[in-house]
Protein backbone atom coordinates (compact mmCIF):
# COMPACT_ATOMS: atom_id res chain seq x y z
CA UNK A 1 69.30 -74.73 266.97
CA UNK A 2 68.97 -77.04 263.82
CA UNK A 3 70.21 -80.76 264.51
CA UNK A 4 72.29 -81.95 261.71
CA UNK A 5 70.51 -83.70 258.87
CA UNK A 6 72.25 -87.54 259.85
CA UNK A 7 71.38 -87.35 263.32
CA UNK A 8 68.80 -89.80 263.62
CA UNK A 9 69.71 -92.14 260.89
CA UNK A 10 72.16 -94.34 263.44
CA UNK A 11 69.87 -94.24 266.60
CA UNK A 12 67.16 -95.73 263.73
CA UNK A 13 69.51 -98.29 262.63
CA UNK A 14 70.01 -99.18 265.64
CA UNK A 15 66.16 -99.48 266.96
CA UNK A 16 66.41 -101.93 263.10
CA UNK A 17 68.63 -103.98 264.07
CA UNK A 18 67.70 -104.41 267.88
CA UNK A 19 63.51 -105.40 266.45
CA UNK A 20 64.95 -107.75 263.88
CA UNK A 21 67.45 -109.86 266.18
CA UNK A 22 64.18 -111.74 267.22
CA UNK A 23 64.05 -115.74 267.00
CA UNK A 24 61.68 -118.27 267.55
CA UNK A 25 61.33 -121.09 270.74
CA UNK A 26 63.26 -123.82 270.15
CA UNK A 27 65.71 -122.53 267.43
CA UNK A 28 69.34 -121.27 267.86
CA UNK A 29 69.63 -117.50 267.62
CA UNK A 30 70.99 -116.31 264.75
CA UNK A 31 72.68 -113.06 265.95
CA UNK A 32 75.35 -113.51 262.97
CA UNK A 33 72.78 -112.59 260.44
CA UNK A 34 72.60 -108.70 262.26
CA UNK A 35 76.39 -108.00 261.48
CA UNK A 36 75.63 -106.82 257.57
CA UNK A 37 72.65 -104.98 258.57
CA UNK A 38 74.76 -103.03 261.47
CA UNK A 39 78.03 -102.93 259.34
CA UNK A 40 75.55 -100.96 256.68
CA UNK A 41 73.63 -98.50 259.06
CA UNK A 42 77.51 -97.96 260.44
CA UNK A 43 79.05 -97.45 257.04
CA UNK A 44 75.85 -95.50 255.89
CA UNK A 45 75.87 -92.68 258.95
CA UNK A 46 79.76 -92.39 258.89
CA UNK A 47 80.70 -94.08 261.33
CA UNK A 48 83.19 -96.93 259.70
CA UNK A 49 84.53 -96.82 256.15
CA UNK A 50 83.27 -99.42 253.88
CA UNK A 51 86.36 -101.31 253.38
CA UNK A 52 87.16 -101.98 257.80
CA UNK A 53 83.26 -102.97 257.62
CA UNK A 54 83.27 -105.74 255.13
CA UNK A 55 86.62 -107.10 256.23
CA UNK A 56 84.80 -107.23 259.67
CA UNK A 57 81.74 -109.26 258.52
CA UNK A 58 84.20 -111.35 256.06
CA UNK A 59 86.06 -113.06 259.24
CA UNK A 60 83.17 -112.89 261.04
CA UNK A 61 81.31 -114.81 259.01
CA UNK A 62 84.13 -117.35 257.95
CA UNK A 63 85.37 -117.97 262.02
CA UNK A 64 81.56 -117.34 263.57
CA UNK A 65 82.56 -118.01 267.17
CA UNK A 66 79.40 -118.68 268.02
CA UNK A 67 78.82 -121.89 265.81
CA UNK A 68 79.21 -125.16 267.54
CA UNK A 69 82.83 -127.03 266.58
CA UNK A 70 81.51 -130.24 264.95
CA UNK A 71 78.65 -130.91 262.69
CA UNK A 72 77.25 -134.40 263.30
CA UNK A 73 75.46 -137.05 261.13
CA UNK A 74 73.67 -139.76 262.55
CA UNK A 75 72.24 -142.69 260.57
CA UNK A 76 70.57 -145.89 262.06
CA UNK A 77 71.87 -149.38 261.07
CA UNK A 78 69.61 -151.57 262.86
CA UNK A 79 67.66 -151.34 265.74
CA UNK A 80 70.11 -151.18 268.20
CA UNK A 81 73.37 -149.93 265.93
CA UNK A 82 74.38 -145.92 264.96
CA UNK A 83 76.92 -144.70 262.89
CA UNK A 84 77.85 -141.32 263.98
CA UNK A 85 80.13 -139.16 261.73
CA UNK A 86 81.63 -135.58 263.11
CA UNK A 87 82.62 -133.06 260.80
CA UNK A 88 85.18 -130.12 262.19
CA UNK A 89 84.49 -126.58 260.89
CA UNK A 90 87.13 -125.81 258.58
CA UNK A 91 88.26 -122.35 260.27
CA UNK A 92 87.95 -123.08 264.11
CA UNK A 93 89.27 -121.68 267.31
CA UNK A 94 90.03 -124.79 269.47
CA UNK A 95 88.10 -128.08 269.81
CA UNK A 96 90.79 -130.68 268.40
CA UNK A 97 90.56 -132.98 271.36
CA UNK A 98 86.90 -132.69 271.12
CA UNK A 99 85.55 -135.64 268.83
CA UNK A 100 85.97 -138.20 271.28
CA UNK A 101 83.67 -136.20 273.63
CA UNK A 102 80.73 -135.35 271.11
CA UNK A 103 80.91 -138.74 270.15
CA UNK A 104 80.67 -140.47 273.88
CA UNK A 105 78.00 -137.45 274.66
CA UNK A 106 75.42 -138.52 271.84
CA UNK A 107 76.14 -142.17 272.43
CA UNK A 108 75.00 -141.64 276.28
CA UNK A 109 72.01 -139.79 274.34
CA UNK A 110 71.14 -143.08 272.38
CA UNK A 111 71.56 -145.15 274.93
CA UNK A 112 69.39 -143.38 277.68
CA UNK A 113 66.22 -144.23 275.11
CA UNK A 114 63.75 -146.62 276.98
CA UNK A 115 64.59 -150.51 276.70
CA UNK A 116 68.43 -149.46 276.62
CA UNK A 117 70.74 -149.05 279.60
CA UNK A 118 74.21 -148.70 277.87
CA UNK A 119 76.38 -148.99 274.52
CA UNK A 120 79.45 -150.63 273.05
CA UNK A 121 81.45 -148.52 270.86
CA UNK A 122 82.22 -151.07 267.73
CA UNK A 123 84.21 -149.59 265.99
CA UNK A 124 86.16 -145.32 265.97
CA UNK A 125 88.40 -143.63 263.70
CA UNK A 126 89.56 -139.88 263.26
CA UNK A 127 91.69 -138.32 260.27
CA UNK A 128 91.70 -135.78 258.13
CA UNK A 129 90.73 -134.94 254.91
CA UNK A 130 92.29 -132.60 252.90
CA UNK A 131 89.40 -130.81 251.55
CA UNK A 132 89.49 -127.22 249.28
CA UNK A 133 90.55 -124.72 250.39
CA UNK A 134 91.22 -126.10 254.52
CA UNK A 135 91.63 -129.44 255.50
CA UNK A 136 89.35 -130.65 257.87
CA UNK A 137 89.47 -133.03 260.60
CA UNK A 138 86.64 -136.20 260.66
CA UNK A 139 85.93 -138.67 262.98
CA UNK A 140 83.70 -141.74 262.58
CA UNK A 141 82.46 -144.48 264.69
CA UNK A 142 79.72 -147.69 265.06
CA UNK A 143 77.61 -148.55 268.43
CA UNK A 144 75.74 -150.85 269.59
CA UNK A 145 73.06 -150.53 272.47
CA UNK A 146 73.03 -153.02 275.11
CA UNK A 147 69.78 -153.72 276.63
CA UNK A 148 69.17 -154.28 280.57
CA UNK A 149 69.74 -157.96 281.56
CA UNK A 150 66.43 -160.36 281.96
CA UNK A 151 64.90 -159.93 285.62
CA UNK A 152 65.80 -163.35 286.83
CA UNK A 153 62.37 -164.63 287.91
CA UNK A 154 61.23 -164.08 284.05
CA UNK A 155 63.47 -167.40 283.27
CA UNK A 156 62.09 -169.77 285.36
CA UNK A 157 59.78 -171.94 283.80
C-alpha cells in the first residue's frame, strides 16, 4: 500500500510549529506569532481554504486576547513624584473599569521601594481620545511617595 503523496506534510508542520513556539526566561510568550505559520501548513496540506485562514489570523491579530488591556508609561518627575499614563487597546474585550486598578496597582509598586511606605495620588483623569480608525480610552495621573515618619528618639537633641 502506497501512502498518499501529502501525508506527512501536516504532521511536519506541525512538529514546525510546536519547535518554534519556544521563548526565552523572563519574556512574555509570543504564541500569536505561530498563527501564520499554522494557518500556512493548514492552507498548504488542504486542510482550510486560504480565504477562512487569513480572515482567522486578521481578527486574531487585531483582538489578540492574550495581550494585556492597557499599555502603561511611566516617567519620573522628581524623586519622589510619577506620572503614570494608561493607554487602552483600541479593539478590546472588557477592561473599561480597569484604569483605576492598573493605576493604584503600580502606585503600590512605587511605593513599596525602600525609604517609602505609601503614596498620595495628586492628581487623575480618564477620557477618550478619538484616535483613527477607534477611539481609545486614556487615563492619566501624578503621585507622590510619602516617606515613613522620623523614629521619635532621632529628634531629641
Amino acid at each position: 500500500m502506497e501512502l498518499p503523496r501529502n501525508f506527512f506534510r501536516f504532521p511536519m508542520a506541525v512538529a514546525v510549529v510546536g519547535l518554534t513556539g519556544c521563548s526565552t526566561i523572563g519574556e512574555p510568550p509570543h504564541d500569536w506569532l505561530l498563527m501564520p505559520v499554522a494557518a500556512v501548513a493548514a492552507v498548504h496540506s488542504g486542510y482550510v481554504k486560504i480565504p477562512a485562514a487569513l480572515a482567522a489570523v486578521a481578527v486574531y491579530a487585531l483582538v489578540d486576547p492574550l495581550a494585556p488591556n492597557w499599555a502603561m508609561q511611566e516617567s519620573r518627575l522628581a524623586e519622589d513624584r510619577f506620572r503614570i499614563v494608561l493607554r487602552m487597546k483600541a479593539l478590546h474585550a472588557g477592561g473599561d473599569g480597569e484604569a483605576r486598578q492598573v493605576f493604584a496597582r503600580r502606585a503600590a509598586q512605587l511605593a513599596s521601594q525602600p525609604g517609602f511606605e505609601a503614596y498620595d495620588i495628586v492628581s487623575w483623569e480618564e477620557g477618550i481620545e478619538s484616535t483613527r480608525p477607534f477611539a481609545q480610552r486614556v487615563a492619566w495621573g501624578e503621585i507622590r511617595l510619602r516617606r515613613p515618619p522620623a523614629p521619635m528618639a532621632a529628634l531629641r537633641p
